[in-house]
PDB file of N, CA and C in Angstrom:
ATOM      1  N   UNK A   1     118.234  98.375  99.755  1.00  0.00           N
ATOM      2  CA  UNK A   1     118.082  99.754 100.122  1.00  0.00           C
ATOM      3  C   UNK A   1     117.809 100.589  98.868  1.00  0.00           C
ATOM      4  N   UNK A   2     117.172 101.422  98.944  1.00  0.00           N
ATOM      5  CA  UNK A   2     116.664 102.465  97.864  1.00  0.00           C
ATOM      6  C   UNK A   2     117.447 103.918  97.786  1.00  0.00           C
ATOM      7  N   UNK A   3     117.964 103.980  96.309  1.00  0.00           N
ATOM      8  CA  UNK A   3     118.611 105.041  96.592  1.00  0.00           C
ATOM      9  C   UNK A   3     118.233 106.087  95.737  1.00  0.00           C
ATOM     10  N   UNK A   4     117.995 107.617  95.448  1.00  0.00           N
ATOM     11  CA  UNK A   4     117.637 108.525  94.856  1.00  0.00           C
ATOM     12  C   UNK A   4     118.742 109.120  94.147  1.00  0.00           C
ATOM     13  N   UNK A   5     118.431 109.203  93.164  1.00  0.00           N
ATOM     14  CA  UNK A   5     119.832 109.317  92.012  1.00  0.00           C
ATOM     15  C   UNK A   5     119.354 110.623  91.764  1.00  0.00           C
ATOM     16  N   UNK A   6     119.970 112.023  91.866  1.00  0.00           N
ATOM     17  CA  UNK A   6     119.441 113.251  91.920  1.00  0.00           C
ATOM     18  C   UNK A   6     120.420 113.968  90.811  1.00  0.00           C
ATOM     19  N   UNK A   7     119.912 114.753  89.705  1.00  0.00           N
ATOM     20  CA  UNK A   7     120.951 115.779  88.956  1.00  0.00           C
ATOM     21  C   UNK A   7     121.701 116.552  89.913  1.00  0.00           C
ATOM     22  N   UNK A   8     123.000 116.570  89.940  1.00  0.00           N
ATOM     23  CA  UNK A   8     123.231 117.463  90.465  1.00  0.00           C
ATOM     24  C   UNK A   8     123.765 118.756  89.941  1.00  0.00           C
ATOM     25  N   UNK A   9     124.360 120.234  90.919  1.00  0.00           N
ATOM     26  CA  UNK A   9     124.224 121.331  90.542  1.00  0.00           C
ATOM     27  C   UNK A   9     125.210 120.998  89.823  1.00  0.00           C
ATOM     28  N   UNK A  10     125.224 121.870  88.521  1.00  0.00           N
ATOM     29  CA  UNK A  10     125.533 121.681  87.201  1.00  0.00           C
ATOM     30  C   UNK A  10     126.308 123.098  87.045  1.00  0.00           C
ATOM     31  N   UNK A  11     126.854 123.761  88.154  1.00  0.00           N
ATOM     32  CA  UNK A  11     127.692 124.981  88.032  1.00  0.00           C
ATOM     33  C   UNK A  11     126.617 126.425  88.187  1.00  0.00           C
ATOM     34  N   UNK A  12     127.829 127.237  88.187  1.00  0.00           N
ATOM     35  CA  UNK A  12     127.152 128.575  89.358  1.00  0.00           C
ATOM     36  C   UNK A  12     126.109 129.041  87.972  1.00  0.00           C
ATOM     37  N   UNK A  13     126.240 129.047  86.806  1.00  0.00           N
ATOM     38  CA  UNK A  13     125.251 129.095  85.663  1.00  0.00           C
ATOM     39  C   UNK A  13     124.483 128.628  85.192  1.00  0.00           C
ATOM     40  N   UNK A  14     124.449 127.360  85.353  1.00  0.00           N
ATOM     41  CA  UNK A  14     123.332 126.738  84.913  1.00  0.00           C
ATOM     42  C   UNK A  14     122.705 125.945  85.550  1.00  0.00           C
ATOM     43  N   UNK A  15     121.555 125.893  85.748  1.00  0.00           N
ATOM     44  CA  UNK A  15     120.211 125.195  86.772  1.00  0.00           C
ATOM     45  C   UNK A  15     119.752 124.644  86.658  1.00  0.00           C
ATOM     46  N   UNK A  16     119.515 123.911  85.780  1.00  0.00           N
ATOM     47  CA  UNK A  16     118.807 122.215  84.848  1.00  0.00           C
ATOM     48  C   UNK A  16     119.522 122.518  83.709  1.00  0.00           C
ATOM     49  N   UNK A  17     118.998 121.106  83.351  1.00  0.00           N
ATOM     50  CA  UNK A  17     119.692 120.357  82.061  1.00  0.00           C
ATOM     51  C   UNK A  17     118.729 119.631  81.578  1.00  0.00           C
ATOM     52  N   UNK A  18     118.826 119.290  79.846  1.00  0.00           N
ATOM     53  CA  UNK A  18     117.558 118.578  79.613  1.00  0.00           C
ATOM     54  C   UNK A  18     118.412 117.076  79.309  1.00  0.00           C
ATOM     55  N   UNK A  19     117.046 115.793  80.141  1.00  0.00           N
ATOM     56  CA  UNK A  19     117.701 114.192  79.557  1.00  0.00           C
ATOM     57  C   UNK A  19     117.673 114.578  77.885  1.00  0.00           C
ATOM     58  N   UNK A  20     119.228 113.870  77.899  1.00  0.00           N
ATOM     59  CA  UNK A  20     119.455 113.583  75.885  1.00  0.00           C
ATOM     60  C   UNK A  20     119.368 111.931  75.998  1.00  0.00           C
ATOM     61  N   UNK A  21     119.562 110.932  76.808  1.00  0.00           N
ATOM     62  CA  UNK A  21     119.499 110.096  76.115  1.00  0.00           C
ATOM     63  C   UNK A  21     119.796 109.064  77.749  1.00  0.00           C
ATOM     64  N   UNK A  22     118.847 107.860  78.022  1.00  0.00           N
ATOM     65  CA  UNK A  22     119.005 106.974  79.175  1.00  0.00           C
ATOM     66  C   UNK A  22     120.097 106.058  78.680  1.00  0.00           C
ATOM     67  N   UNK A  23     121.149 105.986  78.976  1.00  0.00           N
ATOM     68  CA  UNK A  23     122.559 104.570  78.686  1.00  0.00           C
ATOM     69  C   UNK A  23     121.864 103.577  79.495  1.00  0.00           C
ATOM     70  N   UNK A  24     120.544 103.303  80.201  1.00  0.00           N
ATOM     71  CA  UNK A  24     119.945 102.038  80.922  1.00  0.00           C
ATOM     72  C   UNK A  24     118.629 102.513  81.314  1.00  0.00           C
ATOM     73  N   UNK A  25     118.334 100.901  81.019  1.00  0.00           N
ATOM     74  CA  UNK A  25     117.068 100.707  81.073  1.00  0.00           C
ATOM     75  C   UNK A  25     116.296 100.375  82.323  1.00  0.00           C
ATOM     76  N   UNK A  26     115.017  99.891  82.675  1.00  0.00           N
ATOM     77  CA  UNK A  26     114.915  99.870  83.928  1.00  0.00           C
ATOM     78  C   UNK A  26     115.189  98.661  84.087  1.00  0.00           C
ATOM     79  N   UNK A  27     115.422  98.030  85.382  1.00  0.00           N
ATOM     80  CA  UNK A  27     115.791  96.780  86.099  1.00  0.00           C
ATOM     81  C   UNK A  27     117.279  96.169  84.966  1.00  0.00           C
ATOM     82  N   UNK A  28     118.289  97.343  84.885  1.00  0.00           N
ATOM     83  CA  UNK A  28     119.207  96.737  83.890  1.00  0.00           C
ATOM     84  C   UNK A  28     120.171  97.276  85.624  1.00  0.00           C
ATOM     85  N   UNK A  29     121.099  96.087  85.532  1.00  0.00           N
ATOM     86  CA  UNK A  29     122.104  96.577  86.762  1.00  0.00           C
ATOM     87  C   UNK A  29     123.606  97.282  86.346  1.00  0.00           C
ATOM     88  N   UNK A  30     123.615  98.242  87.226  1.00  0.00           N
ATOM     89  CA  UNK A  30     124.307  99.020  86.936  1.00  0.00           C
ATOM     90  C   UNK A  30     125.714  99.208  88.594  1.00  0.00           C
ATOM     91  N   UNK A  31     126.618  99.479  87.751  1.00  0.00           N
ATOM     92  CA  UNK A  31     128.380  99.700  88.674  1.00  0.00           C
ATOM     93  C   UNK A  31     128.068 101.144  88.952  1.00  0.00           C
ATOM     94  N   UNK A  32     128.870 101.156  90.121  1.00  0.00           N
ATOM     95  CA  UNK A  32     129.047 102.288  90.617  1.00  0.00           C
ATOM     96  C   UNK A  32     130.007 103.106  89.543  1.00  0.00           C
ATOM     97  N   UNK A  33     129.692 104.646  89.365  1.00  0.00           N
ATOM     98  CA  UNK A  33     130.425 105.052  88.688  1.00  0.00           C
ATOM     99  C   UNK A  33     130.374 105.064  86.868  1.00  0.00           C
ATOM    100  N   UNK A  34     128.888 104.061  86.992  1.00  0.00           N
ATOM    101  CA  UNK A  34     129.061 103.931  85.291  1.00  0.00           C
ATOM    102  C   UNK A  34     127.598 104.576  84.777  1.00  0.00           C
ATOM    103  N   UNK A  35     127.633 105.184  83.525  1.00  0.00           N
ATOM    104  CA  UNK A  35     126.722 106.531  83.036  1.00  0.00           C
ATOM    105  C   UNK A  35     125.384 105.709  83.119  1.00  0.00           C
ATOM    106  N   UNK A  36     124.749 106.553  83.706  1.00  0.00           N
ATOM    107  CA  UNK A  36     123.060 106.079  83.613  1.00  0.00           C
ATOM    108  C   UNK A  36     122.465 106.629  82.455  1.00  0.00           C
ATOM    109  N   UNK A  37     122.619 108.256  82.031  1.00  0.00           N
ATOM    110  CA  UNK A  37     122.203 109.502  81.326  1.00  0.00           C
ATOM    111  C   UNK A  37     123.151 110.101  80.688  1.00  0.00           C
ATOM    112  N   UNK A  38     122.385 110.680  79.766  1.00  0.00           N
ATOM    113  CA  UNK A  38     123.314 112.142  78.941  1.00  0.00           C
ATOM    114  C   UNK A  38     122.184 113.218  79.748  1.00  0.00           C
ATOM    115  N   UNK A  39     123.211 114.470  79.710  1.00  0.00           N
ATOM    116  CA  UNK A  39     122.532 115.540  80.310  1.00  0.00           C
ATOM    117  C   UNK A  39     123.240 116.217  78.803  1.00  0.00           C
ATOM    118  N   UNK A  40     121.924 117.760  78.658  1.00  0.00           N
ATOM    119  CA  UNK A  40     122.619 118.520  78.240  1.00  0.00           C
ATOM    120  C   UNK A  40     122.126 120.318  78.484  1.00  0.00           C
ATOM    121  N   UNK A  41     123.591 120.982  78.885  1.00  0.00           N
ATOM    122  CA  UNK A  41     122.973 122.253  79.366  1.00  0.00           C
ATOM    123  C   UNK A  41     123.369 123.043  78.533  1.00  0.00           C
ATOM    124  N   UNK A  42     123.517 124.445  78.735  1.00  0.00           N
ATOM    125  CA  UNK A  42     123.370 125.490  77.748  1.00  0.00           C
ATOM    126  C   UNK A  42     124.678 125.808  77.166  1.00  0.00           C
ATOM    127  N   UNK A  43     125.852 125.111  78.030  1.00  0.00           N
ATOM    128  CA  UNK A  43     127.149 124.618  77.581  1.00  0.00           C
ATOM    129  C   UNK A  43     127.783 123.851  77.567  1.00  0.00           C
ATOM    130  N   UNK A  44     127.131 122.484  77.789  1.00  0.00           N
ATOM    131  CA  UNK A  44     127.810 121.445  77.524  1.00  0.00           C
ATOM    132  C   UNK A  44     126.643 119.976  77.757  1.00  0.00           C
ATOM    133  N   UNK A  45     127.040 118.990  77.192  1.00  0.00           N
ATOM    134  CA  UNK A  45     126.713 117.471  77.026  1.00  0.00           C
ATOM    135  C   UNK A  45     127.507 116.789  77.821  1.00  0.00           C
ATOM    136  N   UNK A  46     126.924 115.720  79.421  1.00  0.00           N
ATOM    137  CA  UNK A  46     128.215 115.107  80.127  1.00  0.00           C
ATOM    138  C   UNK A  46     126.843 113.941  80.490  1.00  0.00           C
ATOM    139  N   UNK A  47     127.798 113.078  80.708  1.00  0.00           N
ATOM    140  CA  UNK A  47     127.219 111.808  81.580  1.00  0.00           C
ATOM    141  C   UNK A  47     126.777 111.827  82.892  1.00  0.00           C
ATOM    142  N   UNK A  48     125.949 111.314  83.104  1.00  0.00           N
ATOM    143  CA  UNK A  48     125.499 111.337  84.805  1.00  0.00           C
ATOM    144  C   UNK A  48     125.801 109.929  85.495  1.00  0.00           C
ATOM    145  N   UNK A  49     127.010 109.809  85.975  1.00  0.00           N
ATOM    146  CA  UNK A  49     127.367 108.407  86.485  1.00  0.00           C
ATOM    147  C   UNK A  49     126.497 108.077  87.810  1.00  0.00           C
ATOM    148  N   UNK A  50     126.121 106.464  87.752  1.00  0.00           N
ATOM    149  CA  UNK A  50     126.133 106.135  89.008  1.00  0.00           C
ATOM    150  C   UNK A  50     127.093 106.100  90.457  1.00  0.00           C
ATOM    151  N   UNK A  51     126.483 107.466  91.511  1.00  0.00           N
ATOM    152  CA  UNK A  51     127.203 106.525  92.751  1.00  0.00           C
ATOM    153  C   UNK A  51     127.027 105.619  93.459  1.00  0.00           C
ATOM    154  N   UNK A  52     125.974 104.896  93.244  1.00  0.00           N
ATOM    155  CA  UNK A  52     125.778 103.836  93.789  1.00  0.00           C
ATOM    156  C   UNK A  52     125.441 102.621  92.784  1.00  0.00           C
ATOM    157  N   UNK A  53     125.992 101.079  92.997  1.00  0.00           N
ATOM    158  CA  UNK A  53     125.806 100.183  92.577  1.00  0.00           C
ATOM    159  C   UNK A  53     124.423  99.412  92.953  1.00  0.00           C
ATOM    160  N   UNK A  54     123.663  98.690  91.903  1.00  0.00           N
ATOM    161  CA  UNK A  54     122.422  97.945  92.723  1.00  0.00           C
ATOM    162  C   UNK A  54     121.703  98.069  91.008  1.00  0.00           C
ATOM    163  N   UNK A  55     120.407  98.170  91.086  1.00  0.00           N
ATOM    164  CA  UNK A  55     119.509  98.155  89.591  1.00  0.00           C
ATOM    165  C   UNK A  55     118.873  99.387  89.906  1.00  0.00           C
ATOM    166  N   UNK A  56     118.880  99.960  88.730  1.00  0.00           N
ATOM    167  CA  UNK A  56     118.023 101.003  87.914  1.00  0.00           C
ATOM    168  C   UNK A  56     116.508 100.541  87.860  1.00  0.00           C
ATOM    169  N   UNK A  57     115.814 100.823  89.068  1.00  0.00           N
ATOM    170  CA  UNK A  57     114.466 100.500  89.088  1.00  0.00           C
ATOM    171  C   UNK A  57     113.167 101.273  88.717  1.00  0.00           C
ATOM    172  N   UNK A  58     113.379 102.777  88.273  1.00  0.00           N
ATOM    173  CA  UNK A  58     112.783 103.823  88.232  1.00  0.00           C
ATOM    174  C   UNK A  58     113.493 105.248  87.486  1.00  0.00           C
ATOM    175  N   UNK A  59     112.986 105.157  86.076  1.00  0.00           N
ATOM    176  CA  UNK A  59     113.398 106.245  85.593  1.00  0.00           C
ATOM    177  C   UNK A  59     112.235 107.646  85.955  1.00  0.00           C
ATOM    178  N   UNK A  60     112.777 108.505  86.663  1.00  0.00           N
ATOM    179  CA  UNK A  60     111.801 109.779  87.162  1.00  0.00           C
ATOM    180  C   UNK A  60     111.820 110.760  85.946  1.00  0.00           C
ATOM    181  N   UNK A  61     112.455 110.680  84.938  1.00  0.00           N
ATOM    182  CA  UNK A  61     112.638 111.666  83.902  1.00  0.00           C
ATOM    183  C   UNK A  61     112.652 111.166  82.541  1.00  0.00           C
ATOM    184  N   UNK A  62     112.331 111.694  81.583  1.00  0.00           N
ATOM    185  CA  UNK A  62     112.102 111.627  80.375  1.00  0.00           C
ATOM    186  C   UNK A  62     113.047 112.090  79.661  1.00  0.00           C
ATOM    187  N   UNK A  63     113.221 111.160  78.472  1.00  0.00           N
ATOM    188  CA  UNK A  63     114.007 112.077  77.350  1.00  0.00           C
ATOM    189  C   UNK A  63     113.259 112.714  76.947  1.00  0.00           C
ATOM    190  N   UNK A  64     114.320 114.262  76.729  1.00  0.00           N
ATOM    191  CA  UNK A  64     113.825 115.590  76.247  1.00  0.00           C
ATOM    192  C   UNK A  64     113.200 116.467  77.251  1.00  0.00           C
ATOM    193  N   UNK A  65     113.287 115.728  78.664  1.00  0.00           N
ATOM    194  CA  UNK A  65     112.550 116.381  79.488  1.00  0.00           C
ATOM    195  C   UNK A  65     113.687 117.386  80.523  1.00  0.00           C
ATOM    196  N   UNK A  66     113.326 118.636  80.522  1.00  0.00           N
ATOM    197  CA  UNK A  66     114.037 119.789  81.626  1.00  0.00           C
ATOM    198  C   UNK A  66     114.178 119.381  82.546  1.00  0.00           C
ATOM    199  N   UNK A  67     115.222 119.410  83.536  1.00  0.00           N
ATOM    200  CA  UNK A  67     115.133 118.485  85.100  1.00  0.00           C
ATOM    201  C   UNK A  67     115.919 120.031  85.914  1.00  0.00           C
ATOM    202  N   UNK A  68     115.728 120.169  86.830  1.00  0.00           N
ATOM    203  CA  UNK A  68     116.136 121.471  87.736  1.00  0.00           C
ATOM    204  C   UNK A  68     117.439 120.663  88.557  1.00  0.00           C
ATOM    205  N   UNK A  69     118.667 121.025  88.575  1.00  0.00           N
ATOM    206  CA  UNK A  69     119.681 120.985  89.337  1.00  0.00           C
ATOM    207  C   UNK A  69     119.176 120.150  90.779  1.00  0.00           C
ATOM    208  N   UNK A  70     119.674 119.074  91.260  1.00  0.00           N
ATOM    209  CA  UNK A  70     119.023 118.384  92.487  1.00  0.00           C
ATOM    210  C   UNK A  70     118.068 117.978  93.024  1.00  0.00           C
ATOM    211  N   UNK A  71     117.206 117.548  91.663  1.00  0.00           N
ATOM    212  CA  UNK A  71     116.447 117.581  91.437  1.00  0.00           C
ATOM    213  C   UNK A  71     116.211 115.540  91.367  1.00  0.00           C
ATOM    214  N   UNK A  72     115.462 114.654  91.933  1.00  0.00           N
ATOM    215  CA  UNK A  72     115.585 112.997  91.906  1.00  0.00           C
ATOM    216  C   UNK A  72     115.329 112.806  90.162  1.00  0.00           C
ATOM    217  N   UNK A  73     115.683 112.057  89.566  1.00  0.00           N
ATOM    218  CA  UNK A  73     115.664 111.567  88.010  1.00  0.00           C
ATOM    219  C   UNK A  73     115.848 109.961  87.966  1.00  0.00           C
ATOM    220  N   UNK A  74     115.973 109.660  88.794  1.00  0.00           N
ATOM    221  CA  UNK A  74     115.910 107.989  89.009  1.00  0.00           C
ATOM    222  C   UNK A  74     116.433 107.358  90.608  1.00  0.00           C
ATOM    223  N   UNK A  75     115.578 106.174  90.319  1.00  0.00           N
ATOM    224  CA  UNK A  75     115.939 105.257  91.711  1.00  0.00           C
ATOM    225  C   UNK A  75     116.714 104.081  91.419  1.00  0.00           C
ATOM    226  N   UNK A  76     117.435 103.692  92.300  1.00  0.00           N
ATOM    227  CA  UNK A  76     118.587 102.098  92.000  1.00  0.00           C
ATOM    228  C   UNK A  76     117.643 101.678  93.375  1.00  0.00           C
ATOM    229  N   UNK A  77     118.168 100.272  93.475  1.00  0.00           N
ATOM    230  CA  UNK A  77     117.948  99.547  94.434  1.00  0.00           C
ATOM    231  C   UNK A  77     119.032  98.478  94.502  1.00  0.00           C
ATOM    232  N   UNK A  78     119.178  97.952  95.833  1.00  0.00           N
ATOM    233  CA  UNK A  78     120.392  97.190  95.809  1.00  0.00           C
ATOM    234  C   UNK A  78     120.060  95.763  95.363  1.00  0.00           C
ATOM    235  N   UNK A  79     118.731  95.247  95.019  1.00  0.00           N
ATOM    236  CA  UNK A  79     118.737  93.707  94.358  1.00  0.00           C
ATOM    237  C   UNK A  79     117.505  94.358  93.275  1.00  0.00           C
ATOM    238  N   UNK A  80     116.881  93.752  92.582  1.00  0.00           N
ATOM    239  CA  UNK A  80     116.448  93.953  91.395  1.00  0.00           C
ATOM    240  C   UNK A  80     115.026  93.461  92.370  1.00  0.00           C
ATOM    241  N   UNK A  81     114.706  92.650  93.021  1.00  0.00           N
ATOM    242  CA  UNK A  81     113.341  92.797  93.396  1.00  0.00           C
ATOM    243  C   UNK A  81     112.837  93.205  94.374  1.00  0.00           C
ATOM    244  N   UNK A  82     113.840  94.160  94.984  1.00  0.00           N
ATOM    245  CA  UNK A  82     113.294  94.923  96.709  1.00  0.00           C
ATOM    246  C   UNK A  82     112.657  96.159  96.166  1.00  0.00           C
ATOM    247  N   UNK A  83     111.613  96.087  97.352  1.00  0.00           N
ATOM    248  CA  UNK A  83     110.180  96.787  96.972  1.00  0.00           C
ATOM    249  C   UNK A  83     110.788  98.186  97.331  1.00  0.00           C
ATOM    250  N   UNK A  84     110.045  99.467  97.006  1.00  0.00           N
ATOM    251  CA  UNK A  84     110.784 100.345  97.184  1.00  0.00           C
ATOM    252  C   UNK A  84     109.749 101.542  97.025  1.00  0.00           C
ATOM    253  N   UNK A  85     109.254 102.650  97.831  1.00  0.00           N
ATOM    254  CA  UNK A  85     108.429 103.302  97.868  1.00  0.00           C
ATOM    255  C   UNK A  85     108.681 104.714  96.875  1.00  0.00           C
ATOM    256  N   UNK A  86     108.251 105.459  96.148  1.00  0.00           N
ATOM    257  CA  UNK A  86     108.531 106.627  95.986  1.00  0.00           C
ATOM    258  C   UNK A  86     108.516 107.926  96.874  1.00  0.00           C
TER     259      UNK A  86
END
């Protein structure tokens, strides 16, 4: 199953955040709960954990790149070779 890993809202102030840095690579498998990303906003630097377990098949965002609050920034999948549409 394909899942959409989305920034989420980042507080009543701030509305994106820019990627500082991917903790995984693509097709690297990843636990529920464990940091995919650094985010950083206009007050603070935090991790973006996985909620879902499966592989990191699709990074949608760039380091250094602005991402808008709820915005998709990567896809997991639950085995490393299920096909998976954007």
């Amino acid at each position: 199953m394909k899942h959409v890993i989305i920034l989420p809202d980042l507080g009543q102030t701030t509305s994106e955040g820019r990627i500082v840095s991917w903790l995984k690579n693509s097709g690297d498998k990843v636990a529920m709960g464990e940091p995919l990303l650094e985010v950083e906003t206009d007050k603070a630097t935090m991790y973006l954990e996985a909620y879902v377990g499966g592989y990191l098949r699709k990074k949608l965002a760039s380091e250094g790149e602005i991402v808008t609050a709820t915005n998709p920034v990567a896809i997991v999948t639950d085995t490393p070779d299920e096909s998976f549409e954007e």
